[in-house]
Protein backbone atom coordinates (compact mmCIF):
# COMPACT_ATOMS: atom_id res chain seq x y z
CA UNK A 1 12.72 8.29 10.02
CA UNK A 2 11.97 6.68 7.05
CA UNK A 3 13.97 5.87 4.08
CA UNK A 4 13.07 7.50 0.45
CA UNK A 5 12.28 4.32 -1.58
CA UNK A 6 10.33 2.69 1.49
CA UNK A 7 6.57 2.74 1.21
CA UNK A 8 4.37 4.62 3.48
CA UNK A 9 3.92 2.81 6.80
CA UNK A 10 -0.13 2.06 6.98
CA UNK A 11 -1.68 4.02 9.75
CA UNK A 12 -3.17 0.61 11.56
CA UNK A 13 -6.30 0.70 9.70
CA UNK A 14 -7.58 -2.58 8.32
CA UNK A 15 -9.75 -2.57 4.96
CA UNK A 16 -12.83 -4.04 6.03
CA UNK A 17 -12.77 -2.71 9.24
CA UNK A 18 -15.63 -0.87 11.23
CA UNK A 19 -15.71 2.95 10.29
CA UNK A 20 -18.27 4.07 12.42
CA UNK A 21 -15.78 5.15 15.19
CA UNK A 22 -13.73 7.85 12.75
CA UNK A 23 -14.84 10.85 11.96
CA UNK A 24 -15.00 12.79 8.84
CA UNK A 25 -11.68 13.89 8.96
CA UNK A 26 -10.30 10.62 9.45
CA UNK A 27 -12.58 8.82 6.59
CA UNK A 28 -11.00 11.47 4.12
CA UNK A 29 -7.25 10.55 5.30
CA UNK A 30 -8.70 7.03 4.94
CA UNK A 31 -9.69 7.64 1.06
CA UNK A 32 -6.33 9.52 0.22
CA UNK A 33 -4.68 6.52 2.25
CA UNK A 34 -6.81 3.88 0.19
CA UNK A 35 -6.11 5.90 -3.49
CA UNK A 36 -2.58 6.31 -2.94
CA UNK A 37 -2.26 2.97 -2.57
CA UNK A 38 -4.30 2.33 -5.24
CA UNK A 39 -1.94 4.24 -7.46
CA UNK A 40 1.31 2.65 -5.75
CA UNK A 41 -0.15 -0.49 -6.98
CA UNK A 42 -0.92 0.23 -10.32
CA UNK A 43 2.47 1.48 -10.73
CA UNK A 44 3.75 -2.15 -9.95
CA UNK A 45 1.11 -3.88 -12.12
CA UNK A 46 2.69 -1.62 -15.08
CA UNK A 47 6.26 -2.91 -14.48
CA UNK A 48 5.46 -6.17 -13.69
CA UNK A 49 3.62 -6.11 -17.25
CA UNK A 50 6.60 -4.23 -19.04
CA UNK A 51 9.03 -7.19 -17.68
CA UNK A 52 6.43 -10.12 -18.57
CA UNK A 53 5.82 -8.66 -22.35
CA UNK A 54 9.99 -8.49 -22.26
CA UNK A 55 10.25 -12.05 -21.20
CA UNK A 56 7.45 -12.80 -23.73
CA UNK A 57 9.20 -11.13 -26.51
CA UNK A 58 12.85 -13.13 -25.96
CA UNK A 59 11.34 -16.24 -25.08
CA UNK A 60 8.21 -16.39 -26.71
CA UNK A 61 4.29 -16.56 -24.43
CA UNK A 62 3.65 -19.99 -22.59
CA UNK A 63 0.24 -20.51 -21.91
């Protein structure tokens, strides 16, 4: 069972791998796999920003 705020466990696919053995089916659940990860990340790259321009704003950027 898995837990709400848990990601998705990956399906033991490797990117970079050799996709000549999966079929058509499979490449598509490889795609939606690949974007929805995509999108998971994304997600954190926004809220990482929104808590680096916060720590920006109180204690000014370091470079």
């Amino acid at each position: 069972m898995q837990i709400e705020d848990e990601p998705p466990k990956p399906r033991g696919r490797v990117v970079g791998a050799d996709l000549s053995p999966l079929s058509i089916g499979d490449l598509h659940a490889y795609v939606a796999d690949l974007e929805a990860e995509i999108v998971r990340v994304r997600a954190e790259i926004e809220v990482k920003g929104a808590a680096r321009g916060g720590a920006e704003a109180l204690f000014g950027r370091k470079d």
